[in-house]
PDB file of N, CA and C in Angstrom:
ATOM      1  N   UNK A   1     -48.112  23.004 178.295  1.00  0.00           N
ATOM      2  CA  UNK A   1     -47.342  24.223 178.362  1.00  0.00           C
ATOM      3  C   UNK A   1     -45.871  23.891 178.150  1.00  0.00           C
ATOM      4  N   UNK A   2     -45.414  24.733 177.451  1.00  0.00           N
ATOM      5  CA  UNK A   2     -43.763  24.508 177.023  1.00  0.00           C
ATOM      6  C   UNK A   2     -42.813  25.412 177.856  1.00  0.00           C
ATOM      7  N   UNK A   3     -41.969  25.556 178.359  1.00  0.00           N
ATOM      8  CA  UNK A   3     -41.108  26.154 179.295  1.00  0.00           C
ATOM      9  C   UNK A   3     -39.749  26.502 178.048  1.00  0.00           C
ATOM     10  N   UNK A   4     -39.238  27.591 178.402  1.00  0.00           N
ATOM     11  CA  UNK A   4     -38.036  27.504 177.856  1.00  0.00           C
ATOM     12  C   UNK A   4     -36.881  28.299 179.032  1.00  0.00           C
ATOM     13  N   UNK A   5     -35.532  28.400 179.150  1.00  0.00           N
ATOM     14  CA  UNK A   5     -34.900  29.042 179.963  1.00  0.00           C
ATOM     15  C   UNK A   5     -34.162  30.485 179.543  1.00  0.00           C
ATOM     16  N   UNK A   6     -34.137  31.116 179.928  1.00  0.00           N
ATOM     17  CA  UNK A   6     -33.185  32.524 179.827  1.00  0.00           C
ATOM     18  C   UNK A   6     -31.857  32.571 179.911  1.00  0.00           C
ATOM     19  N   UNK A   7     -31.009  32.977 179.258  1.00  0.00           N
ATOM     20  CA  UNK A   7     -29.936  32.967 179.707  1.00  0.00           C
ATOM     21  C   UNK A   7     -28.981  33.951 179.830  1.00  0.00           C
ATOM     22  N   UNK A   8     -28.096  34.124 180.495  1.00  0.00           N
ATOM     23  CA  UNK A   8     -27.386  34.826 180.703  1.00  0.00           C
ATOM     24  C   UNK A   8     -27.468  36.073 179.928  1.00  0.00           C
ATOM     25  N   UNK A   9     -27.324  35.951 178.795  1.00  0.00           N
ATOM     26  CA  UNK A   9     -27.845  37.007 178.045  1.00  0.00           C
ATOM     27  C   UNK A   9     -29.150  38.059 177.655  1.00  0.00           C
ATOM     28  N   UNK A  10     -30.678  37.124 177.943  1.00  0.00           N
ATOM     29  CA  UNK A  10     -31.754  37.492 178.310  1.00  0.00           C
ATOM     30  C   UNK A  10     -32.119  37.057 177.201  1.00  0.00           C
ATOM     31  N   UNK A  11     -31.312  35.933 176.112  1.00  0.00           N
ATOM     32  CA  UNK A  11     -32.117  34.937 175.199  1.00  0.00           C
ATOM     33  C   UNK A  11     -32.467  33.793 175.865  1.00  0.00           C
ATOM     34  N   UNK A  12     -34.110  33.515 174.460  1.00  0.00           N
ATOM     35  CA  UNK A  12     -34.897  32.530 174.622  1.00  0.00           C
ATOM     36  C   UNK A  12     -34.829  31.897 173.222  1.00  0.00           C
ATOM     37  N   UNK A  13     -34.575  30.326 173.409  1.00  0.00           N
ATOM     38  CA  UNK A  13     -34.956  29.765 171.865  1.00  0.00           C
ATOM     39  C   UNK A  13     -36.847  29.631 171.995  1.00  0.00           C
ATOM     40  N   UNK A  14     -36.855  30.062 171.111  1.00  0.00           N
ATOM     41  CA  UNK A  14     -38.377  29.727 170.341  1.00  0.00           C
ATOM     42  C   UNK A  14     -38.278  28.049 169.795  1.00  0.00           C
ATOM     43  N   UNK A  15     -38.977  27.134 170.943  1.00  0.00           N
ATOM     44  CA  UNK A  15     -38.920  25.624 170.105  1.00  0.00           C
ATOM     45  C   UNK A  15     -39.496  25.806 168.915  1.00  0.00           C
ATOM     46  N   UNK A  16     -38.849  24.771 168.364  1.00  0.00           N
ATOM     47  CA  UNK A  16     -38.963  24.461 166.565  1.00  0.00           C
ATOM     48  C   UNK A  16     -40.204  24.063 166.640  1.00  0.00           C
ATOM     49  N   UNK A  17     -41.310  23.384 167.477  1.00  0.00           N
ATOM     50  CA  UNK A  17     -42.554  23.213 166.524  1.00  0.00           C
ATOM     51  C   UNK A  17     -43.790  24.570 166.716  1.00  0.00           C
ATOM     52  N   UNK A  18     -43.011  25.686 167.567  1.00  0.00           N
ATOM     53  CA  UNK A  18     -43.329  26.984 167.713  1.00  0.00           C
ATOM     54  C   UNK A  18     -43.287  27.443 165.745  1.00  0.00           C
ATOM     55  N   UNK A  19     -41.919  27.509 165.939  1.00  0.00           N
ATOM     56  CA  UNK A  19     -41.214  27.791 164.355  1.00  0.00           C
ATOM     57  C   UNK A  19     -41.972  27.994 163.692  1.00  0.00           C
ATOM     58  N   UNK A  20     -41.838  26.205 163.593  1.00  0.00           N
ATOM     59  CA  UNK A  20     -42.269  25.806 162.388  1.00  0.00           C
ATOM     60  C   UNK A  20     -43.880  26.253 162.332  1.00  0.00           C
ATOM     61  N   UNK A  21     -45.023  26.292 163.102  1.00  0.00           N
ATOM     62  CA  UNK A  21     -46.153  26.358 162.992  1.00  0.00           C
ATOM     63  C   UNK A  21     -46.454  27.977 162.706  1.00  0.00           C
ATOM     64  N   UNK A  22     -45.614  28.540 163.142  1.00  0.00           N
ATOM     65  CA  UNK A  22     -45.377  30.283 162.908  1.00  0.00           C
ATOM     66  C   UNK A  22     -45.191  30.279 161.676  1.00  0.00           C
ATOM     67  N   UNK A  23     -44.126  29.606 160.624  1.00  0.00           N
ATOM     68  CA  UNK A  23     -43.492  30.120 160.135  1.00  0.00           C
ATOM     69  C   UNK A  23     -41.920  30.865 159.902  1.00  0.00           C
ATOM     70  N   UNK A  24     -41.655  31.079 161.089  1.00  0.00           N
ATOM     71  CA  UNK A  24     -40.622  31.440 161.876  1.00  0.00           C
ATOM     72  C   UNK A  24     -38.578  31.156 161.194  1.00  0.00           C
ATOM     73  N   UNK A  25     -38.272  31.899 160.820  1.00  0.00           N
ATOM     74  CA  UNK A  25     -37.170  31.422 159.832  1.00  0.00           C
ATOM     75  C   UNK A  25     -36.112  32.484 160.652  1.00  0.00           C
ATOM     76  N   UNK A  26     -34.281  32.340 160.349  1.00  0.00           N
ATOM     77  CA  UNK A  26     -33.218  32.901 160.887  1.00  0.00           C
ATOM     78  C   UNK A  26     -33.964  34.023 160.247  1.00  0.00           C
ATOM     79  N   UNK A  27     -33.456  35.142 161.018  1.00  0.00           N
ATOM     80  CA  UNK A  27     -33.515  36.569 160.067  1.00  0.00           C
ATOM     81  C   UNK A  27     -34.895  37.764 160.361  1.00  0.00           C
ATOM     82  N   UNK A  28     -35.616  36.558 160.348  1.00  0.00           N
ATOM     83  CA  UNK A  28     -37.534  37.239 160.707  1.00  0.00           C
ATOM     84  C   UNK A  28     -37.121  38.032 161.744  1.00  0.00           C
ATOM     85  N   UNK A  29     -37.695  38.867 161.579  1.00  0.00           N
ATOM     86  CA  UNK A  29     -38.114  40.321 162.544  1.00  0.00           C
ATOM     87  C   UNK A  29     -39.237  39.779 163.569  1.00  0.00           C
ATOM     88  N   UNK A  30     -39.171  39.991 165.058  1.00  0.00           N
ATOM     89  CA  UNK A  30     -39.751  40.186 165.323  1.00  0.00           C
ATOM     90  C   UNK A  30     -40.307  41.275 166.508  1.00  0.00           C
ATOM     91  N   UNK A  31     -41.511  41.533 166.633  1.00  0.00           N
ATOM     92  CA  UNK A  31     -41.763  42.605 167.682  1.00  0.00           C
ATOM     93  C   UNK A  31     -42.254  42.440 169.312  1.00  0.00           C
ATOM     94  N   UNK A  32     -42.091  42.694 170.249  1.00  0.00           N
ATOM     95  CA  UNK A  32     -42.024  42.330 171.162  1.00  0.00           C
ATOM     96  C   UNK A  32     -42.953  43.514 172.295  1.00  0.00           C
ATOM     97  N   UNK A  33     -43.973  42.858 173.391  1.00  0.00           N
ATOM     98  CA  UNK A  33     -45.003  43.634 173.677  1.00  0.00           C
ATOM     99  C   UNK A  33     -45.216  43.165 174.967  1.00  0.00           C
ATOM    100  N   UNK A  34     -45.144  44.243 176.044  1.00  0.00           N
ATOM    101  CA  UNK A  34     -45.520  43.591 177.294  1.00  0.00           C
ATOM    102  C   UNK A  34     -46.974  43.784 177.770  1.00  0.00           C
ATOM    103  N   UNK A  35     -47.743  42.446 177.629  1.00  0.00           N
ATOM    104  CA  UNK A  35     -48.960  42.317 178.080  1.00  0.00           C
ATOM    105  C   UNK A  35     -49.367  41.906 179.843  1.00  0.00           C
ATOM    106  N   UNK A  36     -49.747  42.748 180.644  1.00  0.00           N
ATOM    107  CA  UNK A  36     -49.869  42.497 181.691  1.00  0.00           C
ATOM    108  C   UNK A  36     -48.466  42.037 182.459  1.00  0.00           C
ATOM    109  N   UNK A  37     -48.161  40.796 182.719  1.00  0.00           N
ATOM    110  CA  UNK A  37     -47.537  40.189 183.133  1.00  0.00           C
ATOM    111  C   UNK A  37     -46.388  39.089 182.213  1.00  0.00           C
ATOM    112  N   UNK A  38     -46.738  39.317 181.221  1.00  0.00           N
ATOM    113  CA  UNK A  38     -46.739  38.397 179.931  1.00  0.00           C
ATOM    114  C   UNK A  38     -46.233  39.045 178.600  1.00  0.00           C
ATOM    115  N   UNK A  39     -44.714  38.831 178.004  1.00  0.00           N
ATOM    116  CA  UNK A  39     -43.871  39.269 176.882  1.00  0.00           C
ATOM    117  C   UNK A  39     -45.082  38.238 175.314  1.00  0.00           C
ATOM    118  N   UNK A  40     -45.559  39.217 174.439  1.00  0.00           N
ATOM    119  CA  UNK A  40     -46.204  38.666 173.453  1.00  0.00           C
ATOM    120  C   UNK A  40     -45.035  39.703 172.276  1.00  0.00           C
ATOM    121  N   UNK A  41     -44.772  38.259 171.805  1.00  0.00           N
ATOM    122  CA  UNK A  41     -43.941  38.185 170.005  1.00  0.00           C
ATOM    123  C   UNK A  41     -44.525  38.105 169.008  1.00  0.00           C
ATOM    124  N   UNK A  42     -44.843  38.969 168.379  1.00  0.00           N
ATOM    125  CA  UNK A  42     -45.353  39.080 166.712  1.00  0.00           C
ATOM    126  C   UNK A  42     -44.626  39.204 165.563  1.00  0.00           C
ATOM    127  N   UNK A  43     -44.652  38.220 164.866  1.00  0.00           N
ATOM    128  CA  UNK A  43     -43.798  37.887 163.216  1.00  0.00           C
ATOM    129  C   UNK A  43     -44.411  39.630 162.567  1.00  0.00           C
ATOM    130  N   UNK A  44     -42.986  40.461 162.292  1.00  0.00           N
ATOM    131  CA  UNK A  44     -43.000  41.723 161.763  1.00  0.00           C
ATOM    132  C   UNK A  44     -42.730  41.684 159.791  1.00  0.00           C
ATOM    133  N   UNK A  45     -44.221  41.083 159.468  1.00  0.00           N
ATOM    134  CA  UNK A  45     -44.286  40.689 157.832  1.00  0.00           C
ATOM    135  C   UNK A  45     -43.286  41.676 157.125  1.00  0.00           C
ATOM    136  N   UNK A  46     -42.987  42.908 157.304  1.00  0.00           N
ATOM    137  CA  UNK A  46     -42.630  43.662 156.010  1.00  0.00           C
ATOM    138  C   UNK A  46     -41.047  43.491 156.503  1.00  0.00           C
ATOM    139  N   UNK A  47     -40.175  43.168 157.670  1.00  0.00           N
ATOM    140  CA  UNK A  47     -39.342  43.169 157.866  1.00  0.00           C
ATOM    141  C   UNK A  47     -38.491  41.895 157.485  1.00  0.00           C
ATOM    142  N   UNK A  48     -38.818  40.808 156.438  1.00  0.00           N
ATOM    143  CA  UNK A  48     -38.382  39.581 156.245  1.00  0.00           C
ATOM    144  C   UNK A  48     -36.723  39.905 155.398  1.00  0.00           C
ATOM    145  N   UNK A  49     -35.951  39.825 156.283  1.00  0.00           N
ATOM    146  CA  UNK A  49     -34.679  40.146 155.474  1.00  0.00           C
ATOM    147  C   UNK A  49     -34.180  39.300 153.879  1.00  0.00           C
ATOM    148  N   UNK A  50     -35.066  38.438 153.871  1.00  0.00           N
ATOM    149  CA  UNK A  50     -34.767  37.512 152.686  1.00  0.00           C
ATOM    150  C   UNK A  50     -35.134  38.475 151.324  1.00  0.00           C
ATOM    151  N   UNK A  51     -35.775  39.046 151.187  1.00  0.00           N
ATOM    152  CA  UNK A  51     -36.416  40.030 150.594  1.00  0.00           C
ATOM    153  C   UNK A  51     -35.362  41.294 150.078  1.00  0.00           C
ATOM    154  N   UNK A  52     -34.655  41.357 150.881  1.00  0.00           N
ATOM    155  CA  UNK A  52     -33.580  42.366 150.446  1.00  0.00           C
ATOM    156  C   UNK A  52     -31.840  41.847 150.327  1.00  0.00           C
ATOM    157  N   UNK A  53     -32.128  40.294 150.240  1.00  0.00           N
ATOM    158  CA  UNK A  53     -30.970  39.972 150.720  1.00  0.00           C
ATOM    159  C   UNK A  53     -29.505  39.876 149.358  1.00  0.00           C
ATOM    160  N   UNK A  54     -28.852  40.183 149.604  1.00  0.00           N
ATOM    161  CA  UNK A  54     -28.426  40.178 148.557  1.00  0.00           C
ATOM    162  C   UNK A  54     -27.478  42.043 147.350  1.00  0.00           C
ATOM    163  N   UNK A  55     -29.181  42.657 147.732  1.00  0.00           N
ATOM    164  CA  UNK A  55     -29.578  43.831 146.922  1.00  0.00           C
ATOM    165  C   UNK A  55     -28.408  45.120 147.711  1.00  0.00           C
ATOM    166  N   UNK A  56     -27.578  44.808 148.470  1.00  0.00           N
ATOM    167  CA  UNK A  56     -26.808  45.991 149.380  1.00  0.00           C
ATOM    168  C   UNK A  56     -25.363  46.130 149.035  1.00  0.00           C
ATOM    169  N   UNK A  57     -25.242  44.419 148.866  1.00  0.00           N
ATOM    170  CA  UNK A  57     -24.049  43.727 148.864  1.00  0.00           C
ATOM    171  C   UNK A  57     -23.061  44.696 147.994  1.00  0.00           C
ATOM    172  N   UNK A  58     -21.812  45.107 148.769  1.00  0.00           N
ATOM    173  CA  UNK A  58     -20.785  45.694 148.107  1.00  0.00           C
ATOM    174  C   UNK A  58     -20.906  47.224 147.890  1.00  0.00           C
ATOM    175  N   UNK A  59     -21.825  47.610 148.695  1.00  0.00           N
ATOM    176  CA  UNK A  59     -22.460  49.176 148.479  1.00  0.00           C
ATOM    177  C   UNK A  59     -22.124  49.653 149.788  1.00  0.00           C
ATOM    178  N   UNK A  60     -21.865  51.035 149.915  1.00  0.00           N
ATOM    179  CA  UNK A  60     -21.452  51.921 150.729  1.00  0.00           C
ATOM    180  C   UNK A  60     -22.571  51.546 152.024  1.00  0.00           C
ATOM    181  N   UNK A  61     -23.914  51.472 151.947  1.00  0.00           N
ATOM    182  CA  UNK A  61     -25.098  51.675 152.699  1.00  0.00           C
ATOM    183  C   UNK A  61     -24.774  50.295 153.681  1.00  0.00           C
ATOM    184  N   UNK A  62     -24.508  49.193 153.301  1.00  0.00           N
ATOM    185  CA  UNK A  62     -24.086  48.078 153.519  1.00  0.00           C
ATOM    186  C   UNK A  62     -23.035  47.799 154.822  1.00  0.00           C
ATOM    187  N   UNK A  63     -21.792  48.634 154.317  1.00  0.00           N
ATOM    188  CA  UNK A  63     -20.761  48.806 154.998  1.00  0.00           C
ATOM    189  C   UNK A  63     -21.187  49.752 156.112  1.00  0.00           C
ATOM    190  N   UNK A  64     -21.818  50.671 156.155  1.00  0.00           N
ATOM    191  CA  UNK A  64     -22.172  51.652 157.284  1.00  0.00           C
ATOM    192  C   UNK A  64     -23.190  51.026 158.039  1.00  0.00           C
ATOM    193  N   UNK A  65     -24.025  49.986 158.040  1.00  0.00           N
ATOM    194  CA  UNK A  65     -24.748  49.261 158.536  1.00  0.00           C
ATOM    195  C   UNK A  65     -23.838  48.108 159.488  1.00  0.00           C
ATOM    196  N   UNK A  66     -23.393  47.715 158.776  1.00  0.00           N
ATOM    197  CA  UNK A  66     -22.304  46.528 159.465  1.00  0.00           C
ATOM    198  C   UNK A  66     -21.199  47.598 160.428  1.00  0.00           C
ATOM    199  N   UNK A  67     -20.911  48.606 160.144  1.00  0.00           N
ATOM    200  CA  UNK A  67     -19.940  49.152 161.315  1.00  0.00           C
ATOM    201  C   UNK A  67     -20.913  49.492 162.049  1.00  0.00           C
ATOM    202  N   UNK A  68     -22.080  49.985 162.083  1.00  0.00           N
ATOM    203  CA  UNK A  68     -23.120  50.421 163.270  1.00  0.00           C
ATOM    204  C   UNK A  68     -23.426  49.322 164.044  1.00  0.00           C
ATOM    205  N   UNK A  69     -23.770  48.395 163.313  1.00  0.00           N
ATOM    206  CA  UNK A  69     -23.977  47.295 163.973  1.00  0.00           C
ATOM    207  C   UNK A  69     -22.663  46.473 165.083  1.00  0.00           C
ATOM    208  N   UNK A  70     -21.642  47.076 164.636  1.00  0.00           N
ATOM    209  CA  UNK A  70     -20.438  46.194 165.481  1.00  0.00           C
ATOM    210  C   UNK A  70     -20.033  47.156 166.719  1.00  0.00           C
ATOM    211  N   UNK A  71     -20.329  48.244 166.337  1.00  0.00           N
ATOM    212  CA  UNK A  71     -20.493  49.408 167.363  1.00  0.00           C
ATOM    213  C   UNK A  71     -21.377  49.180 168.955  1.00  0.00           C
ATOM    214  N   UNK A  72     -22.716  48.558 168.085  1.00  0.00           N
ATOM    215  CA  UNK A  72     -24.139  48.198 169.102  1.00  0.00           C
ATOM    216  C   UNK A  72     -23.251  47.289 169.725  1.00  0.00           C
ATOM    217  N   UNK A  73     -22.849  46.365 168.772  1.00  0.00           N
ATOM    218  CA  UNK A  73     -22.523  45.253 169.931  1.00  0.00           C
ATOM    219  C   UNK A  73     -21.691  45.161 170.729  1.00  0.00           C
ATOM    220  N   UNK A  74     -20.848  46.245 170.243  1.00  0.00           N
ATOM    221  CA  UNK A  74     -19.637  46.506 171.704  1.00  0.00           C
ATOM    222  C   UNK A  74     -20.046  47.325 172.487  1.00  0.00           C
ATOM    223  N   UNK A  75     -21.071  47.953 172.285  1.00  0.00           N
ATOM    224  CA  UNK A  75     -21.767  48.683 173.360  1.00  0.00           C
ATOM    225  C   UNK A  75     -22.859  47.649 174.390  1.00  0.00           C
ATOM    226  N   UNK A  76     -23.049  46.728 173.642  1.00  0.00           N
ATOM    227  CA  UNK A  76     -23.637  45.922 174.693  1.00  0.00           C
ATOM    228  C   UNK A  76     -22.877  45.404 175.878  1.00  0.00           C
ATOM    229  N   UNK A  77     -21.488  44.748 174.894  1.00  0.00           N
ATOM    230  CA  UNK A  77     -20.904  44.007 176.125  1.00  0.00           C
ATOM    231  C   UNK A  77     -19.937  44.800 176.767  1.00  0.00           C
ATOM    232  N   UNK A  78     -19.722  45.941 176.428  1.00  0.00           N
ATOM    233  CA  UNK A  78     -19.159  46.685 177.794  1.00  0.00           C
ATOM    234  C   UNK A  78     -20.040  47.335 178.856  1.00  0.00           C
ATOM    235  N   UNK A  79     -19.535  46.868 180.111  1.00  0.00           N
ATOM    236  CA  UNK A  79     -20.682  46.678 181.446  1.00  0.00           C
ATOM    237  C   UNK A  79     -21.266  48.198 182.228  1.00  0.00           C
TER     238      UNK A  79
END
């Protein structure tokens, strides 16, 4: 059994020979499911950002994504 720790934030690294045997790359989507007692993670296939990467760049849709996104995150860290 492999242990990993939580932190402050309520991240977990996924060890690399997890990863690697997944598949598991920066970016992958994944989905998250509470079983009983027990958080189960599933690789979300159609969500592989590599796939679109690139295709936004310099476009309006792009820019409104990245300000939403900086929005979330200041909404996280204010308490």
């Amino acid at each position: 059994m492999t242990t990993v720790q939580l932190s402050t934030k309520g991240q977990v690294v996924i060890p690399k020979e997890f990863r690697e045997q997944l598949n598991l790359h920066e970016g992958d989507l994944l989905s998250v499911e509470i079983s009983g007692e027990s958080l189960v993670f599933s690789k979300v296939k159609e969500g592989n950002w590599r796939r679109w990467r690139g295709t936004l760049r310099g476009t309006s849709s792009l820019q409104e994504h990245e300000r939403e996104h900086k929005e979330e995150v200041k909404g996280e860290e204010s308490p």
